[in-house]
Protein backbone atom coordinates (compact mmCIF):
# COMPACT_ATOMS: atom_id res chain seq x y z
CA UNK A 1 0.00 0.00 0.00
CA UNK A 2 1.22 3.88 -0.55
CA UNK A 3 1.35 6.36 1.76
CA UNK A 4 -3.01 6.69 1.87
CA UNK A 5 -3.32 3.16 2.57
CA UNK A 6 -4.42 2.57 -0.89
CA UNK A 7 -4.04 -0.70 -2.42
CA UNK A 8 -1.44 -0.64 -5.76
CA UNK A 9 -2.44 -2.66 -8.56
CA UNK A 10 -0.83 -3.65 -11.49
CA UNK A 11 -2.34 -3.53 -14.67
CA UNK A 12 -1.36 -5.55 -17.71
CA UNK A 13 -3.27 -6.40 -21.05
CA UNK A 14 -2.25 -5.63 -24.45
CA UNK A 15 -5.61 -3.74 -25.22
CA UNK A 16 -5.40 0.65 -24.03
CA UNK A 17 -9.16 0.54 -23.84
CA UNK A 18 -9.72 -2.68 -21.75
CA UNK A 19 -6.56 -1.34 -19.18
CA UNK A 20 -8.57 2.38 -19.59
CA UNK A 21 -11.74 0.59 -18.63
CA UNK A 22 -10.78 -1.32 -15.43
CA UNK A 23 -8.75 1.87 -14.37
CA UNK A 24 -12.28 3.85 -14.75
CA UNK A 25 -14.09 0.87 -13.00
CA UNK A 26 -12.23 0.52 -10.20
CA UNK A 27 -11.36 4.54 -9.54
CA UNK A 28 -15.30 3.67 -8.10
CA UNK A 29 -13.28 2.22 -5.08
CA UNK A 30 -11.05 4.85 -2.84
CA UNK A 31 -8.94 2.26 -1.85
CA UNK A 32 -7.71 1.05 -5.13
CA UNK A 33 -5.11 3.21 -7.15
CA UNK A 34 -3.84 2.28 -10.57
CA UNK A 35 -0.24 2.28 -9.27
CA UNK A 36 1.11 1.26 -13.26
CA UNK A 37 -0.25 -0.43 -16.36
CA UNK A 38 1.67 -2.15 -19.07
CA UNK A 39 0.95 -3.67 -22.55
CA UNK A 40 3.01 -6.33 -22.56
CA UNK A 41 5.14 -8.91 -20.95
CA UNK A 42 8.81 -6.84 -20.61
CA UNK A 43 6.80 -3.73 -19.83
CA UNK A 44 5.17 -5.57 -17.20
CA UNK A 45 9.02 -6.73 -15.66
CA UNK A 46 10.21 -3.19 -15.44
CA UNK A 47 6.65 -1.93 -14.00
CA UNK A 48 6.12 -4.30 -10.92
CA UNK A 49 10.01 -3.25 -10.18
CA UNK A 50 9.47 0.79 -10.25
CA UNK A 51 5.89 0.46 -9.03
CA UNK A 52 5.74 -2.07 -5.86
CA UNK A 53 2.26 -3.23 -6.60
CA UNK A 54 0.41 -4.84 -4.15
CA UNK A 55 -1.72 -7.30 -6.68
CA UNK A 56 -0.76 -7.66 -10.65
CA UNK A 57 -3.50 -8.17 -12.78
CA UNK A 58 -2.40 -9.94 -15.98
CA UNK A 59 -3.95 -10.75 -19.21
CA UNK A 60 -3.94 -14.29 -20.03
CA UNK A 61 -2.68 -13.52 -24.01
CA UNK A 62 0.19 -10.83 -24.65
CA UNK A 63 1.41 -9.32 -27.61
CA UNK A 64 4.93 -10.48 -26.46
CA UNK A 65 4.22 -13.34 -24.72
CA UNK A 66 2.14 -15.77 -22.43
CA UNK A 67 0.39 -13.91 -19.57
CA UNK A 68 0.83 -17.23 -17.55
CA UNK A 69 4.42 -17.24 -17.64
CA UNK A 70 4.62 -13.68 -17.14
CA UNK A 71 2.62 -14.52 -13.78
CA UNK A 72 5.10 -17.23 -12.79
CA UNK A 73 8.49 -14.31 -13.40
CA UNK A 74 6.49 -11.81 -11.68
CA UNK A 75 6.46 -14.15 -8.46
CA UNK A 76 9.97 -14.99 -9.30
CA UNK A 77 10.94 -11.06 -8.93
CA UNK A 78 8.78 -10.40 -6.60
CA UNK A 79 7.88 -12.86 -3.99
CA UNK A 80 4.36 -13.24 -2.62
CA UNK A 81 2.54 -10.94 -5.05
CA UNK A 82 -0.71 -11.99 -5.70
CA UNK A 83 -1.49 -12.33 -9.08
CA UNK A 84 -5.00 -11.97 -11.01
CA UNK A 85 -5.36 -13.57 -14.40
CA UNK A 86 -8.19 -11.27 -16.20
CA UNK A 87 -9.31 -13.28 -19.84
CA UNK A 88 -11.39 -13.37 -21.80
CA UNK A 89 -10.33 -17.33 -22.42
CA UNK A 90 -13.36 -19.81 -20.67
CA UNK A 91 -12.42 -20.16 -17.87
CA UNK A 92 -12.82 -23.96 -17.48
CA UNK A 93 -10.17 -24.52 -19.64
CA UNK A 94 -7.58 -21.93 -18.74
CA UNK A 95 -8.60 -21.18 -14.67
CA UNK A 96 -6.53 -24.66 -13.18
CA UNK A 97 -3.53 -23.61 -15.57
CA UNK A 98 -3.53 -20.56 -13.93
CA UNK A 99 -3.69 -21.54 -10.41
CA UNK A 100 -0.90 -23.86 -11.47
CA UNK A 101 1.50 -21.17 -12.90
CA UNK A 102 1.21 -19.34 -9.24
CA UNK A 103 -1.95 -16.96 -10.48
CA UNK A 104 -4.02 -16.55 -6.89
CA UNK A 105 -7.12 -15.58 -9.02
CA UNK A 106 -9.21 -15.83 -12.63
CA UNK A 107 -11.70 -13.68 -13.70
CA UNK A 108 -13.53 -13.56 -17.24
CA UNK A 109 -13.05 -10.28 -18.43
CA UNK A 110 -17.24 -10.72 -19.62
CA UNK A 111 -17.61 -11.02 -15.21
CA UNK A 112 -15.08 -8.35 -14.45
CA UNK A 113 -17.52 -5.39 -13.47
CA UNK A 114 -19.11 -8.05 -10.93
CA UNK A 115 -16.37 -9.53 -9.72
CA UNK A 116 -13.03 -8.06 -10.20
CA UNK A 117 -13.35 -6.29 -6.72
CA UNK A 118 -14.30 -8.97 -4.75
CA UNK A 119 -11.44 -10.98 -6.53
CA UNK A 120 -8.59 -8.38 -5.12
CA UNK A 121 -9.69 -8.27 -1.78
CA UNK A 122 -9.72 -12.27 -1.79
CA UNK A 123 -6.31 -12.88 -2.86
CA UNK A 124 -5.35 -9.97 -0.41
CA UNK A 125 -6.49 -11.94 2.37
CA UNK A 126 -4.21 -14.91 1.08
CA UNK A 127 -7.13 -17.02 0.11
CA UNK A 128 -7.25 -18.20 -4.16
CA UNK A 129 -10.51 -16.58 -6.15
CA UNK A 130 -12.63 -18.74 -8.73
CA UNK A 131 -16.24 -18.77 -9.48
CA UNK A 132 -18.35 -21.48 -7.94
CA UNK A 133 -17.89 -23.92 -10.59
CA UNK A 134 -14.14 -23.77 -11.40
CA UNK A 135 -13.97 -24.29 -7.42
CA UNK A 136 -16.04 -27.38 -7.14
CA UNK A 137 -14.20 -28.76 -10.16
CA UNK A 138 -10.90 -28.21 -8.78
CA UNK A 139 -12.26 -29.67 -5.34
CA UNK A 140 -13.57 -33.12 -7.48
CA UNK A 141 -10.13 -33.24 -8.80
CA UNK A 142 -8.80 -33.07 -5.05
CA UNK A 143 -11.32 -35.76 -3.93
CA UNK A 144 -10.12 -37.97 -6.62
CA UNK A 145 -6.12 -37.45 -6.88
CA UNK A 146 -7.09 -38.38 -3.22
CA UNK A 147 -8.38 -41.63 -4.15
CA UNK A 148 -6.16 -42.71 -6.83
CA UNK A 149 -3.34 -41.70 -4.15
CA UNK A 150 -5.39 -43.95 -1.36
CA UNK A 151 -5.78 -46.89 -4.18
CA UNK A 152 -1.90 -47.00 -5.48
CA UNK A 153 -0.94 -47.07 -1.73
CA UNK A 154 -2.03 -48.80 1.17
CA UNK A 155 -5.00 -50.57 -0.10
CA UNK A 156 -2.38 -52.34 -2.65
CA UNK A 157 0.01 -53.39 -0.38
CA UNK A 158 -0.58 -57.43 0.31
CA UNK A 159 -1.76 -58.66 3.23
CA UNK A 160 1.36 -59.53 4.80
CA UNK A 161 3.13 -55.97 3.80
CA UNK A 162 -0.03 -54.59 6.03
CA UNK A 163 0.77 -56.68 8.60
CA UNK A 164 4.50 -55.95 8.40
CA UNK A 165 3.65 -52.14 7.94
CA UNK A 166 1.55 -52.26 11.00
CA UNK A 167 4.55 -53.65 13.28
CA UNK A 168 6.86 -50.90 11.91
CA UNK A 169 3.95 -47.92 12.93
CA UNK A 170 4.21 -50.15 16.17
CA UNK A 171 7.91 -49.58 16.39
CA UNK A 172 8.88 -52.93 16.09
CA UNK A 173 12.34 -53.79 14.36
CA UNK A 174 13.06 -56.19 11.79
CA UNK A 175 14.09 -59.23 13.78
CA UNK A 176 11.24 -59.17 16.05
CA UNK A 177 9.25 -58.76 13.12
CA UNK A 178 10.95 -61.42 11.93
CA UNK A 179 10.37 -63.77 14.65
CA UNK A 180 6.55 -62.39 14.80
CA UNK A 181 5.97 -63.77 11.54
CA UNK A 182 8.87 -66.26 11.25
CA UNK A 183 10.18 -64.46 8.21
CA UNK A 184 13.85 -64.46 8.28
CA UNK A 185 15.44 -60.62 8.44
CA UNK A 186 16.08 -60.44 4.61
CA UNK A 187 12.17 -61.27 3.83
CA UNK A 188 11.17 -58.59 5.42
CA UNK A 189 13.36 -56.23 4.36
CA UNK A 190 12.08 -57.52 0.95
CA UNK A 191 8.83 -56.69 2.01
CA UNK A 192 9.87 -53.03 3.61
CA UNK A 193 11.31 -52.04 0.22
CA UNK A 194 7.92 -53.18 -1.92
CA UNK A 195 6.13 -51.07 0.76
CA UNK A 196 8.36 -47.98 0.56
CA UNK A 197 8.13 -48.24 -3.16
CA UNK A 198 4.14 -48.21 -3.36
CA UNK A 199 3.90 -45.88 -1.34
CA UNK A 200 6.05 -43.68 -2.45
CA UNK A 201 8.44 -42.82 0.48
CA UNK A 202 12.12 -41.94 -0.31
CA UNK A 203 13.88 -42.75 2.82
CA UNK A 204 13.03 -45.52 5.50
CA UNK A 205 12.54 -42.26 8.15
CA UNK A 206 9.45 -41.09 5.74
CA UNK A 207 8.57 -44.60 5.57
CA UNK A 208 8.31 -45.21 9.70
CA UNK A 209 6.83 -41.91 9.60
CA UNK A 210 3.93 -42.78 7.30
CA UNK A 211 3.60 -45.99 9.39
CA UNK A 212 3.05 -44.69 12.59
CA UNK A 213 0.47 -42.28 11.38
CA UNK A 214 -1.51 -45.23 9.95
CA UNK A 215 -1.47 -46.91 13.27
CA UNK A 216 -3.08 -44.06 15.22
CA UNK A 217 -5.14 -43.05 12.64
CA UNK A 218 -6.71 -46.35 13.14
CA UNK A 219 -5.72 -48.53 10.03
CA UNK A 220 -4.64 -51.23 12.10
């Protein structure tokens, strides 16, 4: 913020008039100020560097390049700045790319006068914008990575690499696993690798880890 207390925004989109016309619509709100605009991608670089905004708002398509990896440079320089993508790209096929570049926001530029406001003051408060049904989409893609995560992981270990997974959240070592099972040592390390390896733990510390959360979480 400057001196008032005003929030600084950035501007960017190729187009004078549609840069002109969010400048005009959100001069409505005293604590907005247009603290630079720019038309294109390098523009943009030496703007958010002379201007400290406090939120960019980037076009998705640039006259001199991709407004999506202008957003991810932008964080680069300038760590933490929340960035809107304003298109006028649907945004069921563009909003998730965004979000994935490092963009906290999209708006459709056809929304804009409804929702641009409410879109900088949620991305000031940390939180990610999207309309209702980019949201639950992203939030059925959560619930299913979740799944496919819960399928290729415990439920396929075997039934011995549960039981053997359950002794290690249990802290007990190899040879008494051993002996528990009468397994001989190497067996179940056998077993402790196929285990790390489905579910997808890099070091026997992450996999003890993961095992001991299973066991008070219940899965035993």
């Amino acid at each position: 913020m400057n001196k008032q207390g005003k929030i600084r925004l950035l501007v960017v989109d190729d187009h004078a008039i549609v840069r002109h016309g969010l400048a005009m619509l959100l001069a409505r709100y005293p604590e907005f100020a247009i603290a630079a605009e720019a038309g294109g991608c390098a523009e943009a670089l030496v703007r958010v560097a002379d201007s400290n905004p406090d939120v960019a708002i980037v076009d998705l398509a640039l006259k001199d390049g991709s407004g999506l990896d202008l957003v991810r440079e932008l964080i680069k320089r300038k760590p933490g700045l929340p960035c809107l993508v304003l298109s006028m790209h649907d945004e069921m096929e563009y909003a998730e790319r965004a979000l994935r570049a490092g963009a906290r926001g999209y708006v459709m530029k056809e929304n804009a006068d409804e929702s641009i406001v409410d879109a900088i003051r949620t991305v000031l408060r940390g939180e990610v914008y999207a309309s209702p049904d980019v949201a639950a989409r992203l939030l059925r893609q959560v619930v299913a990575g979740s799944e496919r995560r819960n399928e290729s992981g415990i439920d396929s270990l075997t039934d011995r690499e549960r039981e053997i997974f359950r002794c290690l959240g249990q802290g007990l070592t190899t040879k008494k696993i051993a002996e528990q099972f009468g397994l001989s040592a190497r067996t179940v390390e056998v077993h402790r690798a196929s285990i790390k390896r489905k579910l997808g733990c890099d070091d026997t510390a992450q996999l003890l880890r993961e095992a001991v959360r299973w066991v008070e979480s219940g899965g035993a």
